[in-house]
N, C-alpha and C. Protein backbone atom coordinates (compact mmCIF):
# COMPACT_ATOMS: atom_id res chain seq x y z
N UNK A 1 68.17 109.02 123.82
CA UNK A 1 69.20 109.54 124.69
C UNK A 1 68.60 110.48 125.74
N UNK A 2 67.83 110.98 125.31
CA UNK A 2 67.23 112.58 126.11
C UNK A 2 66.45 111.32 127.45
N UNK A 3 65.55 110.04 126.85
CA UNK A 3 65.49 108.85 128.17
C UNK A 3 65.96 108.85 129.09
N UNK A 4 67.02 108.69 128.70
CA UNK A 4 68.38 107.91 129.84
C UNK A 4 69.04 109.23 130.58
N UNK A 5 68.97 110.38 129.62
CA UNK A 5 69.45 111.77 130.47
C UNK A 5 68.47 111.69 131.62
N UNK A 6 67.38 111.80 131.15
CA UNK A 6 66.32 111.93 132.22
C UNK A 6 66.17 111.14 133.18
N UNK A 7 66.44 109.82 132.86
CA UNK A 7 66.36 109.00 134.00
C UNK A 7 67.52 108.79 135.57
N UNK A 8 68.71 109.59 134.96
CA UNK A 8 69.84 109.15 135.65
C UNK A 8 70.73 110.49 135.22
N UNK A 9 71.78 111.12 136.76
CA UNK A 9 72.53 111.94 136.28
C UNK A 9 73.85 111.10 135.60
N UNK A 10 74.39 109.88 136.30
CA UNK A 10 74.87 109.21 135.55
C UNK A 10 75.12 109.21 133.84
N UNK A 11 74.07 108.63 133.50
CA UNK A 11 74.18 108.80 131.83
C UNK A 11 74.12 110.25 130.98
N UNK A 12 73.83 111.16 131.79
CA UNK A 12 74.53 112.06 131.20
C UNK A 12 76.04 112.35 131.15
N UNK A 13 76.30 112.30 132.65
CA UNK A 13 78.03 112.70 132.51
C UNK A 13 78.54 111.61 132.01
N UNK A 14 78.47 110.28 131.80
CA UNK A 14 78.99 109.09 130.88
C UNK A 14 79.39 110.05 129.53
N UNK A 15 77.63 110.52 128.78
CA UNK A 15 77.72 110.71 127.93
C UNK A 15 78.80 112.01 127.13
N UNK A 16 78.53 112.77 128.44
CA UNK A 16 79.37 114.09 128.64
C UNK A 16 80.79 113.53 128.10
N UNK A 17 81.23 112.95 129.15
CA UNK A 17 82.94 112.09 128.77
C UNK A 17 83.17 111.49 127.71
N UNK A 18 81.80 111.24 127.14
CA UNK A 18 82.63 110.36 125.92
C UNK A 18 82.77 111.08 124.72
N UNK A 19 81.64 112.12 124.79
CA UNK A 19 81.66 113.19 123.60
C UNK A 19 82.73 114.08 123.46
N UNK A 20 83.50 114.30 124.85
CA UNK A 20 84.57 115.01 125.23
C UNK A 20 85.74 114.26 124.66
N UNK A 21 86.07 112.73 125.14
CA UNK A 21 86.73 112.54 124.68
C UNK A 21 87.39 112.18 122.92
N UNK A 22 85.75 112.02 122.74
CA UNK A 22 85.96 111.70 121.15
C UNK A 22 85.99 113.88 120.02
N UNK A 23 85.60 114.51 121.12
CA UNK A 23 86.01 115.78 120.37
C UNK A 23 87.65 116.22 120.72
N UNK A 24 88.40 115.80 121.43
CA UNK A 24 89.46 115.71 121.66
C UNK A 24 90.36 115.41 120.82
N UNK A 25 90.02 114.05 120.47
CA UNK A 25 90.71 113.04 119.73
C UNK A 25 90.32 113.91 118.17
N UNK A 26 89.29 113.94 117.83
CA UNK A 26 89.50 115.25 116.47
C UNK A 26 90.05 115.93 116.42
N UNK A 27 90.14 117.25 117.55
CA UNK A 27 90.60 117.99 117.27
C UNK A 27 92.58 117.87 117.05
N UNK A 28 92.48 117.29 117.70
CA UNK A 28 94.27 116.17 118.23
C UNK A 28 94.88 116.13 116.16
N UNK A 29 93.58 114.75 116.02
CA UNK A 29 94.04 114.59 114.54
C UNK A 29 93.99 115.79 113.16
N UNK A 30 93.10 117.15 113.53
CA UNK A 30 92.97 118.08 112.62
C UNK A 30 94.36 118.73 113.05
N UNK A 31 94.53 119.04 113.89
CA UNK A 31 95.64 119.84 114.15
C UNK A 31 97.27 119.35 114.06
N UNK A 32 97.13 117.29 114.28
CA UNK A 32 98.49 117.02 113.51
C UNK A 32 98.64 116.88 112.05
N UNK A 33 97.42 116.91 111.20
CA UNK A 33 97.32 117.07 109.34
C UNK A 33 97.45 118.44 109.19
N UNK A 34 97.30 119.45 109.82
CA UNK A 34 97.58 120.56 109.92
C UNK A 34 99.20 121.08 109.71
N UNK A 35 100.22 120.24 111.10
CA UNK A 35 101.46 120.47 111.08
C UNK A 35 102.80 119.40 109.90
N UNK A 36 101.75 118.27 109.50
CA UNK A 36 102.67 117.51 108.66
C UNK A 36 102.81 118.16 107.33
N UNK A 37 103.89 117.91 106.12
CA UNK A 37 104.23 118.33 105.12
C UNK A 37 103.46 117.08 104.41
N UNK A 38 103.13 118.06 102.87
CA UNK A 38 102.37 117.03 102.35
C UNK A 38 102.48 115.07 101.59
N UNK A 39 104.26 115.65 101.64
CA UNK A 39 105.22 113.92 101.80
C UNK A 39 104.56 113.20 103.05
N UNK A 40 104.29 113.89 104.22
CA UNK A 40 104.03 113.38 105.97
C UNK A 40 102.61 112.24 105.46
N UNK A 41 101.76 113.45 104.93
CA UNK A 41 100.66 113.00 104.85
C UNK A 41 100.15 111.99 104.18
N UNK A 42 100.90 111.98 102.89
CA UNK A 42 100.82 110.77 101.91
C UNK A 42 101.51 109.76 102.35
N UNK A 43 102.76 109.52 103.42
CA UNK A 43 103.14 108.37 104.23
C UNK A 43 102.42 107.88 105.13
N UNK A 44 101.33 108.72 105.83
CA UNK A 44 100.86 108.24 107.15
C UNK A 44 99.37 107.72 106.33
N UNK A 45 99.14 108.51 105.49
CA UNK A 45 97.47 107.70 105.03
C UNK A 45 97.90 106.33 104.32
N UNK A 46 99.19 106.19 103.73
CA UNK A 46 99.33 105.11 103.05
C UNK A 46 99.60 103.86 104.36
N UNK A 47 99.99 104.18 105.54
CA UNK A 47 100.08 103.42 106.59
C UNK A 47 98.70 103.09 106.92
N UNK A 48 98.16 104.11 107.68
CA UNK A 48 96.85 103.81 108.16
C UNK A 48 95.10 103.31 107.53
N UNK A 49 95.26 103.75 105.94
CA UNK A 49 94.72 103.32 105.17
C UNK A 49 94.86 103.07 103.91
N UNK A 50 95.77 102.31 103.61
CA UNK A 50 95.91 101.99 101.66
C UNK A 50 94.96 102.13 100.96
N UNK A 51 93.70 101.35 101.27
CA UNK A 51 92.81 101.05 100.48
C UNK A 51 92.20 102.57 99.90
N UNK A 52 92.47 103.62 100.59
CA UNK A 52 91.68 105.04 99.72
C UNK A 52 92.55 105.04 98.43
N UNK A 53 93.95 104.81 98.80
CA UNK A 53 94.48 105.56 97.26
C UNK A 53 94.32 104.09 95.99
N UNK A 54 94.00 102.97 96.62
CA UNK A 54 93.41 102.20 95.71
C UNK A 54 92.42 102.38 94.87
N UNK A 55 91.06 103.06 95.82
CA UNK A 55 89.64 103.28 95.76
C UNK A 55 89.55 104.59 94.77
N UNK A 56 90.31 105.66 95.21
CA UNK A 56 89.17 107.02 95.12
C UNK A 56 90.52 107.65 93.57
N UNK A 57 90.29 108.14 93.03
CA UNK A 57 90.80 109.04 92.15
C UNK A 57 91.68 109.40 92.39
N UNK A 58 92.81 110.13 91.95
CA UNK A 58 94.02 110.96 92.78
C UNK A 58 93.16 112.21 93.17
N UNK A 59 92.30 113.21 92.49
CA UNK A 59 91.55 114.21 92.71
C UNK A 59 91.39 114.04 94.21
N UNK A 60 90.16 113.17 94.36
CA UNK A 60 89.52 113.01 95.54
C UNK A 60 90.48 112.23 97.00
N UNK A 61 91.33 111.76 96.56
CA UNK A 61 92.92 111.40 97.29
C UNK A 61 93.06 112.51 97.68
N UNK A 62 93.72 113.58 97.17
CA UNK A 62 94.52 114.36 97.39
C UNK A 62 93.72 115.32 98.25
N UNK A 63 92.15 115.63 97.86
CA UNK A 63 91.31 115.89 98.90
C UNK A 63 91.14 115.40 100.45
N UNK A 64 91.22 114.40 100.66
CA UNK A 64 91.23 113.59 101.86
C UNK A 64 92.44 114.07 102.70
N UNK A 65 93.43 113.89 101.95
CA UNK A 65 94.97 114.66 102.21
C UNK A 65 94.88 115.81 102.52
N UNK A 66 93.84 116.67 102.03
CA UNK A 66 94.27 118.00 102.40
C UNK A 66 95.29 118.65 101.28
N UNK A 67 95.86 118.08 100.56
CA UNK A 67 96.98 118.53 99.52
C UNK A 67 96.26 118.80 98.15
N UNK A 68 96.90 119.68 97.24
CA UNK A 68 96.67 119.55 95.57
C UNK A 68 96.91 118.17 94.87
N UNK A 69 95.92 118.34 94.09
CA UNK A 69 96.06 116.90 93.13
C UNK A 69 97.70 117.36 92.43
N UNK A 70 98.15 118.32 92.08
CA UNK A 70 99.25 118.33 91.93
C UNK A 70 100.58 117.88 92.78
N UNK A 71 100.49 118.47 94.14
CA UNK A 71 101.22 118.00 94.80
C UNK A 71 101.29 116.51 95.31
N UNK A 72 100.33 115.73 95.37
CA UNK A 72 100.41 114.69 95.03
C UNK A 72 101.10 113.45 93.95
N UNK A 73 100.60 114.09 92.84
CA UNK A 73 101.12 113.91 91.78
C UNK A 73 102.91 113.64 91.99
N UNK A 74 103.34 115.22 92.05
CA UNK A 74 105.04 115.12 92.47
C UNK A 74 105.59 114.59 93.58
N UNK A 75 104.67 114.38 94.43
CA UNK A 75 105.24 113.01 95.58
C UNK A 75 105.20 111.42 95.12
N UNK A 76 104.35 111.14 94.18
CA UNK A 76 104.11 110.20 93.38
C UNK A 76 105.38 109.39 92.88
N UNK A 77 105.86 110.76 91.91
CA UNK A 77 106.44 110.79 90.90
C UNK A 77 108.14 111.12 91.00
N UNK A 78 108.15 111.23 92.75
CA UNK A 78 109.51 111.14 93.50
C UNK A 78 109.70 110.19 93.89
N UNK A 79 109.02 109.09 94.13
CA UNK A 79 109.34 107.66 94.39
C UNK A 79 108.33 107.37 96.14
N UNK A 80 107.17 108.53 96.24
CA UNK A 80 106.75 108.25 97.14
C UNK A 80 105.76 107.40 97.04
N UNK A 81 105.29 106.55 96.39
CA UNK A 81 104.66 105.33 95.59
C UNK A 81 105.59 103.99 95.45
C-alpha cells in the first residue's frame, strides 16, 4: 500500500475514502446495538444472521449480542425463539 501511496496522490485519497467510509459504517452499527433493547437485538441478529445462534453456545450468543446469557435466556423463553 505505502507503493501505490507513493506512486500516485490518487491512491491515497481512494484509500482515504474508503477507510472513511467503512469507519462510518461501524461506527453507524455500534451506536444502533447501542440504542436497541435486548428483544431488538435478538430479532435483528436472527434476521441478519441465524446461523450464529445455531453455531455458538447461548454464552457466546449472548456475547455477540451484547446482552446477558440470562437475558437471553428470558427472551427465549417468551416466545422470542
Amino acid at each position: 500500500m505505502d507503493a501505490l501511496y507513493a506512486t500516485s496522490l490518487k491512491w491515497m485519497t481512494l484509500s482515504r475514502n474508503i477507510l472513511n467510509t467503512q469507519l462510518i459504517t461501524v461506527v453507524q452499527r455500534v451506536q444502533m446495538m447501542q440504542r436497541l433493547t435486548a428483544k431488538e437485538k435478538y430479532e435483528l441478529m436472527k434476521k441478519v444472521a441465524p446461523i450464529y445462534e445455531e453455531v455458538l453456545p447461548n454464552y457466546q450468543y449472548a456475547t455477540v449480542l451484547g446482552i446477558t446469557p440470562q437475558s437471553l435466556s428470558r427472551i427465549k423463553n417468551k416466545g422470542g425463539h
